[in-house]
N, C-alpha and C. Protein backbone atom coordinates (compact mmCIF):
# COMPACT_ATOMS: atom_id res chain seq x y z
N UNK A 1 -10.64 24.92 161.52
CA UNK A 1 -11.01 23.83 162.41
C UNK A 1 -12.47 23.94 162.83
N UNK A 2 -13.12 25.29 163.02
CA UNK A 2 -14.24 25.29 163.43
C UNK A 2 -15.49 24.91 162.56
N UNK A 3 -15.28 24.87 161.02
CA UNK A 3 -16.19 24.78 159.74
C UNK A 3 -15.89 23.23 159.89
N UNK A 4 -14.66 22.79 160.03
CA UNK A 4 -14.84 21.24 159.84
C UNK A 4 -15.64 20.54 161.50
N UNK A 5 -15.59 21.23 162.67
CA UNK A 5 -16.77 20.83 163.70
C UNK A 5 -17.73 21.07 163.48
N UNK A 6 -18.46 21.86 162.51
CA UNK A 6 -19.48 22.58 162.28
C UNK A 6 -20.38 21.39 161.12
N UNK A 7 -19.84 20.95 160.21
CA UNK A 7 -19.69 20.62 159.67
C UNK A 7 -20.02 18.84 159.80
N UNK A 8 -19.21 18.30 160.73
CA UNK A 8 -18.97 17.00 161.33
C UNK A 8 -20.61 16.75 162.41
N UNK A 9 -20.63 17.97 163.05
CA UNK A 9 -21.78 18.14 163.97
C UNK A 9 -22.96 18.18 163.32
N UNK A 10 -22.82 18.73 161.54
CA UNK A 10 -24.49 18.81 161.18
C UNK A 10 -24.76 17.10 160.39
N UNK A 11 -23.46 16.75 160.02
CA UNK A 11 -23.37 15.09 159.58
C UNK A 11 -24.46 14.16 160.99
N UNK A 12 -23.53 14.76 161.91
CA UNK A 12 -24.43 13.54 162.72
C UNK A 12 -25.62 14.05 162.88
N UNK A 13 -26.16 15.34 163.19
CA UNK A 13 -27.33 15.29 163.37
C UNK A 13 -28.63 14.82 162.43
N UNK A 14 -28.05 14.54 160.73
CA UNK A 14 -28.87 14.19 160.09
C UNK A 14 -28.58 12.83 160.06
N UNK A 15 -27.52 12.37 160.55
CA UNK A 15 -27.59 10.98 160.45
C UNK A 15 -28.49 10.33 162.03
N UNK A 16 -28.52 10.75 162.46
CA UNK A 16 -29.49 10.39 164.16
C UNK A 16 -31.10 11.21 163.83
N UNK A 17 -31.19 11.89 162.94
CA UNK A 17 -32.69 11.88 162.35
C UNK A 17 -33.31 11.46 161.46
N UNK A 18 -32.14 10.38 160.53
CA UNK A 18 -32.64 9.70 159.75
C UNK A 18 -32.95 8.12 160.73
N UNK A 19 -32.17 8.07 161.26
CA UNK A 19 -31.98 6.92 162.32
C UNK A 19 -33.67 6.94 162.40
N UNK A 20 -33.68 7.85 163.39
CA UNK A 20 -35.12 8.25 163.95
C UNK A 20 -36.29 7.81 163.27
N UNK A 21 -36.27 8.46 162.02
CA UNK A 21 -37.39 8.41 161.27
C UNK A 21 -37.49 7.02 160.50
N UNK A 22 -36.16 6.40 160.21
CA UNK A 22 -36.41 4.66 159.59
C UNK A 22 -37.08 3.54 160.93
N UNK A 23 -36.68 3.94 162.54
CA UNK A 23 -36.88 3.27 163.48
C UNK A 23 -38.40 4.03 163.33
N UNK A 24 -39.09 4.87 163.15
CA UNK A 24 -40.52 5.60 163.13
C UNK A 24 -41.30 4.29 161.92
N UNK A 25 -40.95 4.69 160.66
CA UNK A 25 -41.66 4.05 160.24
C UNK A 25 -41.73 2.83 159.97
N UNK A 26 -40.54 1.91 160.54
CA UNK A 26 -40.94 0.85 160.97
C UNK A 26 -41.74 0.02 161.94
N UNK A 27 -42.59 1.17 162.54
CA UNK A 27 -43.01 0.70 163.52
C UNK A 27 -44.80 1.08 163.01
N UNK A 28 -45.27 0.32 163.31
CA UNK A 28 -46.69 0.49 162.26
C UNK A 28 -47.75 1.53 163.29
N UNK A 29 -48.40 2.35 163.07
CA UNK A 29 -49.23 2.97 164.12
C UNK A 29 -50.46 2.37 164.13
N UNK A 30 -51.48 2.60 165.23
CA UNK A 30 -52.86 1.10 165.27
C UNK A 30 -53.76 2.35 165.24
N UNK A 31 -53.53 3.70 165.17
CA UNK A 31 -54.82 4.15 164.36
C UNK A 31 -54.60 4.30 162.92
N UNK A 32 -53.58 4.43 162.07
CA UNK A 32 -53.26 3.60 160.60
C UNK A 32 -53.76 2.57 160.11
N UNK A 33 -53.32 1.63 160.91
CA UNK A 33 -54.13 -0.17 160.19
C UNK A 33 -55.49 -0.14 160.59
N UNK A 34 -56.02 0.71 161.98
CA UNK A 34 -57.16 0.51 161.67
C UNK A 34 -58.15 0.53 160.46
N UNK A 35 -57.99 1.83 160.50
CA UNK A 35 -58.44 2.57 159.16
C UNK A 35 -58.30 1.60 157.55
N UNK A 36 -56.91 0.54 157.59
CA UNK A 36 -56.91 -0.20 156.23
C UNK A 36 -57.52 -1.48 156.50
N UNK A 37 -57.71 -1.92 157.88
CA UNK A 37 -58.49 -3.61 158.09
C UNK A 37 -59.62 -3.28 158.08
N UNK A 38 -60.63 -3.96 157.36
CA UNK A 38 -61.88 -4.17 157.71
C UNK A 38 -62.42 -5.22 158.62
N UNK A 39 -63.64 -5.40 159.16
CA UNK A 39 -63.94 -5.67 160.07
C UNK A 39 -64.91 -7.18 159.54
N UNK A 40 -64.66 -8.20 159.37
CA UNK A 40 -64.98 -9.68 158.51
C UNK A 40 -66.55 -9.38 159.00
N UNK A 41 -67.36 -9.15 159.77
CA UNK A 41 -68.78 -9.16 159.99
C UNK A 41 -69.37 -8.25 159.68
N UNK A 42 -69.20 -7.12 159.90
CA UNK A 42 -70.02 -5.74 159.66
C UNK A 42 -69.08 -4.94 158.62
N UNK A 43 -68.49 -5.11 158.09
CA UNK A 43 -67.64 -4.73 156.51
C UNK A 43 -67.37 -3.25 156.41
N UNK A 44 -66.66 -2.73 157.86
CA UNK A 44 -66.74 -1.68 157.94
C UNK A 44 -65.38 -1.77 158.32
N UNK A 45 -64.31 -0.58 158.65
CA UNK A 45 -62.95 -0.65 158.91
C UNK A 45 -63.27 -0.50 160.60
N UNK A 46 -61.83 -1.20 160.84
CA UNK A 46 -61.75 -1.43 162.41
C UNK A 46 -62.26 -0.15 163.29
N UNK A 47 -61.50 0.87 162.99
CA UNK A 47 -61.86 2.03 163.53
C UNK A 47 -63.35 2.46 164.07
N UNK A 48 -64.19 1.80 162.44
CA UNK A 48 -65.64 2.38 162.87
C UNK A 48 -66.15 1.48 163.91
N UNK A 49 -65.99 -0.23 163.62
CA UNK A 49 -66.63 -1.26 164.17
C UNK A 49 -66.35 -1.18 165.53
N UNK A 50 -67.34 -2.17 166.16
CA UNK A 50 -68.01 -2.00 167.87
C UNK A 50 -67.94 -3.91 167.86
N UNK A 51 -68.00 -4.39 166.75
CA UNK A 51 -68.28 -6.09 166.86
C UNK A 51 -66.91 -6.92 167.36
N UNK A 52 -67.21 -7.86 168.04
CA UNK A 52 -66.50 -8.65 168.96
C UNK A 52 -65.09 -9.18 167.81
N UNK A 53 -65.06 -9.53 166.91
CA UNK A 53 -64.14 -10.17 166.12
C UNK A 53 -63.18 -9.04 166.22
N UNK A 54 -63.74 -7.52 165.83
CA UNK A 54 -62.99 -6.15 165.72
C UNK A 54 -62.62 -5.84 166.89
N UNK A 55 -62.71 -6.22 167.81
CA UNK A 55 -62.10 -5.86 169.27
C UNK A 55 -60.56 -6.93 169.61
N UNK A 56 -60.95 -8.17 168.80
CA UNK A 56 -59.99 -9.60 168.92
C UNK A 56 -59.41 -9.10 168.14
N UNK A 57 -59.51 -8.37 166.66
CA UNK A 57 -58.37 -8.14 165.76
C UNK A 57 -57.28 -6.95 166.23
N UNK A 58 -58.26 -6.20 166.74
CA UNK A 58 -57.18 -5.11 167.60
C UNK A 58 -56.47 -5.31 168.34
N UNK A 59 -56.32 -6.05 169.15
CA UNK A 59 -56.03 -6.75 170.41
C UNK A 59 -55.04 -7.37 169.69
N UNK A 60 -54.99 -8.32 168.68
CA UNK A 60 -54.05 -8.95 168.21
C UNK A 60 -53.27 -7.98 167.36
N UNK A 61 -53.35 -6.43 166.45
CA UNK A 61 -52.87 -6.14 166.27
C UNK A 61 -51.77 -5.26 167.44
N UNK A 62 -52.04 -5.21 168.50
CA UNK A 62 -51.77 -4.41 169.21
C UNK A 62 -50.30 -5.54 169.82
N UNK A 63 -50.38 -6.52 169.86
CA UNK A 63 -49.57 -7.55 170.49
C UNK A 63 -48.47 -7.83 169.32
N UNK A 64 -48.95 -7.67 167.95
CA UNK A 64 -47.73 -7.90 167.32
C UNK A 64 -46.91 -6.32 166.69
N UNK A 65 -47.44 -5.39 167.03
CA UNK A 65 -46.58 -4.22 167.02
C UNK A 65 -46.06 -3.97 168.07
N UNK A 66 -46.55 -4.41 169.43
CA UNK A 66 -45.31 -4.68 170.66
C UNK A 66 -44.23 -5.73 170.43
N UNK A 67 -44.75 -6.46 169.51
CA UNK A 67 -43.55 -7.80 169.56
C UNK A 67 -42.77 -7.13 168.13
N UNK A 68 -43.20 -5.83 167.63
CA UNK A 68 -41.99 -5.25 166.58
C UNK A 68 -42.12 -6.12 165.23
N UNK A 69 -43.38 -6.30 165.04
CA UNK A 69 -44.25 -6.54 163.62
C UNK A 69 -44.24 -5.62 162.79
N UNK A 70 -43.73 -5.59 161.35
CA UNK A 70 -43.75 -3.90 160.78
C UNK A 70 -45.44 -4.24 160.22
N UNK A 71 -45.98 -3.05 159.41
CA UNK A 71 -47.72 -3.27 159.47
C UNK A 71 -47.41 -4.24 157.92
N UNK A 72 -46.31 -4.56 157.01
CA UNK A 72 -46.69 -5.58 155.77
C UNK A 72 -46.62 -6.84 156.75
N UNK A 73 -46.27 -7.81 157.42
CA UNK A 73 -46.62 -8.71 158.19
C UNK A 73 -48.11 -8.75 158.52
N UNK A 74 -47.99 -7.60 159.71
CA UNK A 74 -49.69 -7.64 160.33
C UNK A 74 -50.52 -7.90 159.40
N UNK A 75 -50.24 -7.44 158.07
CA UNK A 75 -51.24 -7.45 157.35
C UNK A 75 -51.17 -8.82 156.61
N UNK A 76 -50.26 -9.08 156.00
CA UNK A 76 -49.63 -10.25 155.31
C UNK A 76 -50.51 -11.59 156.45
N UNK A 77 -50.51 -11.61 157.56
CA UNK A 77 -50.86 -12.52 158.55
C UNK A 77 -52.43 -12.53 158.75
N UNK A 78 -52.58 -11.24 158.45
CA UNK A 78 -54.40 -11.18 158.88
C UNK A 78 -54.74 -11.84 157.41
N UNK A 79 -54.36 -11.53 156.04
CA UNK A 79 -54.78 -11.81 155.06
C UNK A 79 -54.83 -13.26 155.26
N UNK A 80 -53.66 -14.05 155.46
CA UNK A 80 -53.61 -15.58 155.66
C UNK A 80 -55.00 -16.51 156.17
N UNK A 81 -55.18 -14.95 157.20
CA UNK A 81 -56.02 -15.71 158.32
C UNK A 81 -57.70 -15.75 157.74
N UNK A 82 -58.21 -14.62 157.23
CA UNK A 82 -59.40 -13.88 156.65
C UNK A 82 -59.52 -13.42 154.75
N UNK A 83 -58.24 -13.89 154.54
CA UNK A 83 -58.29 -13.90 153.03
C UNK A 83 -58.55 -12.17 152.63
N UNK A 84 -58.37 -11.94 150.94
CA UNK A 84 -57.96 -10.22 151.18
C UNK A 84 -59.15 -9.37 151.16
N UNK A 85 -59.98 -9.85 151.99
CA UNK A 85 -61.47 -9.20 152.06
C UNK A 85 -61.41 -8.37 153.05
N UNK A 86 -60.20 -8.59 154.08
CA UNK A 86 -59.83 -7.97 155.55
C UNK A 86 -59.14 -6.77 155.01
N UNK A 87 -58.86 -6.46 153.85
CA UNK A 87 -57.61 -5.33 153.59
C UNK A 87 -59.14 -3.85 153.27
N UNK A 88 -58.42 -2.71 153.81
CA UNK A 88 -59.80 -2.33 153.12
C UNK A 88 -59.60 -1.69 151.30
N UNK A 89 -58.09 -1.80 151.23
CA UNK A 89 -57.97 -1.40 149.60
C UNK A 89 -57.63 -2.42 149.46
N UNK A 90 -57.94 -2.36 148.13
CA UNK A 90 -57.31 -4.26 147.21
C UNK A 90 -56.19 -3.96 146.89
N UNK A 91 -55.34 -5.09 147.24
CA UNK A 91 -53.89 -5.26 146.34
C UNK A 91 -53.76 -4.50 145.47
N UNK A 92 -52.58 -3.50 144.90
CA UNK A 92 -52.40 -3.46 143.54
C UNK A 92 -51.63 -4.58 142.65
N UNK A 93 -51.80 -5.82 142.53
CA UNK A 93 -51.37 -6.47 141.55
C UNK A 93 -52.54 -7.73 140.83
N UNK A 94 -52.47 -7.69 140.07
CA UNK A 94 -53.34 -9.01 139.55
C UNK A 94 -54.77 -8.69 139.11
N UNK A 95 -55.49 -9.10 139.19
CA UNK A 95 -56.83 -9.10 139.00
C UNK A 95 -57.39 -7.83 139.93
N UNK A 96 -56.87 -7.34 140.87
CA UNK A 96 -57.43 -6.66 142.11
C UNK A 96 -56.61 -5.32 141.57
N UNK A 97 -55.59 -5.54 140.46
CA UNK A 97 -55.21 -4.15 139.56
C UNK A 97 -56.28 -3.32 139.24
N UNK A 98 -57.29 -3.60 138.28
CA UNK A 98 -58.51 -3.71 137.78
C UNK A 98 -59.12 -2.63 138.63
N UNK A 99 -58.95 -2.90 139.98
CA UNK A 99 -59.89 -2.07 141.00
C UNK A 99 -59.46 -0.45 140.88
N UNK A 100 -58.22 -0.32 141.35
CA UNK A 100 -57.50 0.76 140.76
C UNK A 100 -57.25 1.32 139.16
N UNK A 101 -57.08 0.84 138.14
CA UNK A 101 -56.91 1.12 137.10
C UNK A 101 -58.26 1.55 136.49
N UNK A 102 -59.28 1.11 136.42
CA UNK A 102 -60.97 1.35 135.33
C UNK A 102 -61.08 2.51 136.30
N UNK A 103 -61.24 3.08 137.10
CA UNK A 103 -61.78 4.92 137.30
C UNK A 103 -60.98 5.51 136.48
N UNK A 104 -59.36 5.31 136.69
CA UNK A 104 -58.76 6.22 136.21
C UNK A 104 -58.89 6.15 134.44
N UNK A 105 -58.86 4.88 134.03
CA UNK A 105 -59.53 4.79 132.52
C UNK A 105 -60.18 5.31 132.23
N UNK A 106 -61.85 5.30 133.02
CA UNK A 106 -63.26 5.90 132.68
C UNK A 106 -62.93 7.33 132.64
N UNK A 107 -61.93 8.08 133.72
CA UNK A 107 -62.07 9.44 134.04
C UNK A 107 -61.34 10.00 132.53
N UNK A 108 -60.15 9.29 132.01
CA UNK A 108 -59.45 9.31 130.78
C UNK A 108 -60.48 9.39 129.52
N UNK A 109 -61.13 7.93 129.69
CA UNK A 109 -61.82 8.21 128.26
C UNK A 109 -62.70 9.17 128.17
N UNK A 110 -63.41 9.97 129.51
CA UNK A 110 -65.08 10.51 129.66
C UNK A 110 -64.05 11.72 129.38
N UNK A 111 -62.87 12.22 129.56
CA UNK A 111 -62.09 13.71 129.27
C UNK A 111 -61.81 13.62 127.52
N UNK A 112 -61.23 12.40 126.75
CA UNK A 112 -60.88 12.31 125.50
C UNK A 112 -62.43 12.75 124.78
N UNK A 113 -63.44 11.95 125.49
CA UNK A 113 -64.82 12.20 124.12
C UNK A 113 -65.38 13.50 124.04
N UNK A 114 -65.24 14.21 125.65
CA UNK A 114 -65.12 15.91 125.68
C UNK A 114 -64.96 16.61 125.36
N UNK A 115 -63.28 16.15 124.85
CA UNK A 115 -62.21 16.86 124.22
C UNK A 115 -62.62 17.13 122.75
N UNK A 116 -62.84 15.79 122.45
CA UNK A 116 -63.22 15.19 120.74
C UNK A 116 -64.47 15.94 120.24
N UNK A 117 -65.55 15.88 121.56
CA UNK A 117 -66.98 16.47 120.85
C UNK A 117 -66.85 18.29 121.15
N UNK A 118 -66.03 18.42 121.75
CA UNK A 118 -65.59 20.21 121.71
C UNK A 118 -64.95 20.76 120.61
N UNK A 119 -63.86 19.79 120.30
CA UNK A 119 -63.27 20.24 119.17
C UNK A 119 -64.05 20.27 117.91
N UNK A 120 -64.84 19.08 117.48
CA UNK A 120 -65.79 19.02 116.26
C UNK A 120 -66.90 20.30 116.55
N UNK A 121 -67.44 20.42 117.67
CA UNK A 121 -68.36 21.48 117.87
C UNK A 121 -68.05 23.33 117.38
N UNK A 122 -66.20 23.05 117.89
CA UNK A 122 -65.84 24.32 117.69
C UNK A 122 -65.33 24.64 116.00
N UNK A 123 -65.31 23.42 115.21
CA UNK A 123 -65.06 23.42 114.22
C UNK A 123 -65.92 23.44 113.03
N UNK A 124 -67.33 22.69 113.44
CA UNK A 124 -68.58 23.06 112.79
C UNK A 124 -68.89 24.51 112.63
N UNK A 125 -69.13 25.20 111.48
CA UNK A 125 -69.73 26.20 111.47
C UNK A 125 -70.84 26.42 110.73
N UNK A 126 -71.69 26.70 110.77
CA UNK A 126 -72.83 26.73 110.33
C UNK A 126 -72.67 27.19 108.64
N UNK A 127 -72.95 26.72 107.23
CA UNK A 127 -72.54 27.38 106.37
C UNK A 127 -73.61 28.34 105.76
N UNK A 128 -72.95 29.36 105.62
CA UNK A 128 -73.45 30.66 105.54
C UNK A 128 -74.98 30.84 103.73
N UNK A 129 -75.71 30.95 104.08
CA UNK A 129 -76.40 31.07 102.64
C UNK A 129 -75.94 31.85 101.80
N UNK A 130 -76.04 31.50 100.35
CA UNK A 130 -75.89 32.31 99.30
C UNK A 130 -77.13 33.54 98.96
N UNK A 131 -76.83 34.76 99.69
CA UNK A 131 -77.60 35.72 98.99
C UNK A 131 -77.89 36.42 97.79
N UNK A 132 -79.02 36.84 97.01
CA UNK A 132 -79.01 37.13 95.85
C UNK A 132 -78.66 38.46 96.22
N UNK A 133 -78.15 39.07 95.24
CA UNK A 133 -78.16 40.80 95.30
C UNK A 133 -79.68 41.24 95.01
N UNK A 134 -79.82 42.34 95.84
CA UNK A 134 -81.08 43.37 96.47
C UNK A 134 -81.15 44.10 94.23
N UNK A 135 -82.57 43.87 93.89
CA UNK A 135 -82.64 44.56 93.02
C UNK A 135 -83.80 45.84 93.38
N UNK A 136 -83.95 46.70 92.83
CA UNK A 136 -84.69 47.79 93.07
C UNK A 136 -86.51 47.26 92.66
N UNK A 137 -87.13 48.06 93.74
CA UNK A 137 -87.91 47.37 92.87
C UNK A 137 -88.84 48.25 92.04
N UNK A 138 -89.86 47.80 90.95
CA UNK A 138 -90.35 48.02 89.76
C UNK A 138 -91.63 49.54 90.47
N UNK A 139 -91.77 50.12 89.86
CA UNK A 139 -92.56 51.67 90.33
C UNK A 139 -94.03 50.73 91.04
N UNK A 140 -94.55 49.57 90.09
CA UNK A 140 -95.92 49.22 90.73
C UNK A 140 -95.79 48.81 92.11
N UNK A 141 -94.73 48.02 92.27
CA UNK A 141 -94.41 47.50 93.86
C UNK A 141 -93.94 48.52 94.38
N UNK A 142 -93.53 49.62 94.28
CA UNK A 142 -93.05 50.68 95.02
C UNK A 142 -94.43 51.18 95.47
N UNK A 143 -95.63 51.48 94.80
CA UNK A 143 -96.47 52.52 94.86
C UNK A 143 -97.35 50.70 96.02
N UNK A 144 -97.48 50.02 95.73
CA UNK A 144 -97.76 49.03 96.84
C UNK A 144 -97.44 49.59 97.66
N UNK A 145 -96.24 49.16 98.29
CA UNK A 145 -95.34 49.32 100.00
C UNK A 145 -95.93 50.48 100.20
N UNK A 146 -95.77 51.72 99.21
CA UNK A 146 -96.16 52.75 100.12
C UNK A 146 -97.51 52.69 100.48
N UNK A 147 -98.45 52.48 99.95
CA UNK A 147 -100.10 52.42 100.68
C UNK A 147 -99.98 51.90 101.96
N UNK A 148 -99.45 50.64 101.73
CA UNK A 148 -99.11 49.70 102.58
C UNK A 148 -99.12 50.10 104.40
N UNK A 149 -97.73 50.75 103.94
CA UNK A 149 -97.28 51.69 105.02
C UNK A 149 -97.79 53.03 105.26
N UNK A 150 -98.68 53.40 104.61
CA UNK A 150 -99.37 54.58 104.77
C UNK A 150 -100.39 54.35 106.00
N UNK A 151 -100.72 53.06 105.56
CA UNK A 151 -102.27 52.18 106.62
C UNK A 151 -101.89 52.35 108.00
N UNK A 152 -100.33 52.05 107.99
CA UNK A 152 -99.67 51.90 109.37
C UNK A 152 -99.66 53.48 110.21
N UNK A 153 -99.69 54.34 109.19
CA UNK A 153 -99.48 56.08 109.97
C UNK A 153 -100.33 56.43 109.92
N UNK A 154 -100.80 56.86 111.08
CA UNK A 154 -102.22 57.61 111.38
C UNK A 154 -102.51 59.24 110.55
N UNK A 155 -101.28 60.11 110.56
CA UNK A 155 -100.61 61.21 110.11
C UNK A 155 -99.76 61.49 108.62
N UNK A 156 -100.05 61.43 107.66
CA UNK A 156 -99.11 61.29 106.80
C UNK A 156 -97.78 62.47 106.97
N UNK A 157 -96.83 61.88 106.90
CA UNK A 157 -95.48 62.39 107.66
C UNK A 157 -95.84 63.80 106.38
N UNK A 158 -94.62 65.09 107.38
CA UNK A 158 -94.94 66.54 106.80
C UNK A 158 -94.14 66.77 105.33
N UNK A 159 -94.31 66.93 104.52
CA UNK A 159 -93.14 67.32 103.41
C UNK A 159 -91.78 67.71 103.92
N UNK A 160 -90.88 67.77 102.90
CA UNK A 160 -89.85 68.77 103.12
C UNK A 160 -90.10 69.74 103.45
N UNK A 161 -90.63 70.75 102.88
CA UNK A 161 -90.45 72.34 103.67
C UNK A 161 -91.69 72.42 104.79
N UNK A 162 -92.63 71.89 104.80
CA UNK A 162 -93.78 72.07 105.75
C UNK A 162 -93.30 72.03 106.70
N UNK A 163 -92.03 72.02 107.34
CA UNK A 163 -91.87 72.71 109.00
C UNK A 163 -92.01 71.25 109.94
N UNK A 164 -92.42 71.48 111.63
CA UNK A 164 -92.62 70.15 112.31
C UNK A 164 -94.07 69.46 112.58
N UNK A 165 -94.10 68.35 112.77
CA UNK A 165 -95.35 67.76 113.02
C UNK A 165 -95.81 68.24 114.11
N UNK A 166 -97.14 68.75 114.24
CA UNK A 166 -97.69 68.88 115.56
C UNK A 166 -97.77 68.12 116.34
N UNK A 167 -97.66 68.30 117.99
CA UNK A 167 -97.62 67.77 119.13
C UNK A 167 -98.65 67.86 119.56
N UNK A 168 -99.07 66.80 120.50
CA UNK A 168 -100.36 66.81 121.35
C UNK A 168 -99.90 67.97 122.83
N UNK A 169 -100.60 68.97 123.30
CA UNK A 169 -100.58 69.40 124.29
C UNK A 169 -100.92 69.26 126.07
N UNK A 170 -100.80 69.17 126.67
CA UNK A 170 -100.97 68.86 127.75
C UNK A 170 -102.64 68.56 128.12
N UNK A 171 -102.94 67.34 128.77
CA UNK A 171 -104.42 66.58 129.21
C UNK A 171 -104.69 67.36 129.91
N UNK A 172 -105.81 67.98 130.20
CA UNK A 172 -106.64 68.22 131.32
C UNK A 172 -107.34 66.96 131.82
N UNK A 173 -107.30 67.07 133.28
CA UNK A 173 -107.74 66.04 134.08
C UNK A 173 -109.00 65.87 133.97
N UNK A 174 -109.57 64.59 133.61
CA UNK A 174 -111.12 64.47 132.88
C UNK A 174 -112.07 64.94 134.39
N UNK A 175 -113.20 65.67 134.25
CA UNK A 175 -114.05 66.42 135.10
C UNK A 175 -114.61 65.04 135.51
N UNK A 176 -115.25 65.02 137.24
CA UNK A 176 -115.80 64.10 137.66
C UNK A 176 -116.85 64.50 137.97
């Protein structure tokens, strides 16, 4: 008996907080619509505006959420009145689709050509040259390079058995 009070008691309590919350959001809040009406003179949303029309629209919104206006009316009524220049987002249907839909397109296509010029980039590879094989070269060009490189050593390096190259020894500090 006690699981079925237990039970019966948590029924109603979600049924008196759903209550709650459908009587909540039917009821429109006026710092909400501010924020979505714009203001017909200074083209700014109610909230920001200070101009006399935006003080009359508040005022009138404020009178029909006491008279239990849900905010698609308020709005539905201001549009009638000011046409949908008063909304501060455009409709989603019709022509005013458009407004909403092309970012999310642009953001789509500007990620696909990304995608497209990464993939070709990562797929290009540079093609590699055909090297000849290294032939030895002929005794006259040998006896070249070496002069060559002889010019470059101050020291001609020591033979095999001749032991190590001499080192320079420590500077004395030039006399002043």
């Amino acid at each position: 008996m006690g699981r079925l009070t237990a039970t019966a008691a948590l029924a109603l309590l979600v049924a008196i907080l759903a209550a709650s919350g459908s009587s909540a959001a039917a009821r429109p809040s006026m710092t909400k619509l501010e924020g979505e009406i714009m203001c017909p003179t200074c083209h700014t949303t109610l909230d920001q505006s200070d101009a006399a029309i935006a003080t009359r629209i508040e005022a009138y919104m404020r009178r029909r959420i006491a008279a239990g206006a849900t905010e698609k009316q308020i709005k539905t009524e201001l549009v009638a009145q000011f046409g949908t220049a008063i909304l501060a987002a455009p409709p989603k249907r019709g022509f005013d689709l458009l407004a909403w839909a092309l970012p999310f397109a642009g953001l789509l296509g500007a990620a696909g050509l990304i995608a497209l010029g990464v993939r070709r980039w990562c797929r290009e590879e540079a093609p590699e040259p055909e090297l000849e094989p290294l032939r030895p070269l002929d005794p006259d060009s040998e006896l070249l390079v070496d002069a060559a490189l002889a010019a470059f050593d101050p020291q001609p390096a020591p033979a095999a058995g001749e032991g190590r190259r001499p080192t320079l020894g420590p500077v004395a500090p030039a006399d002043r």
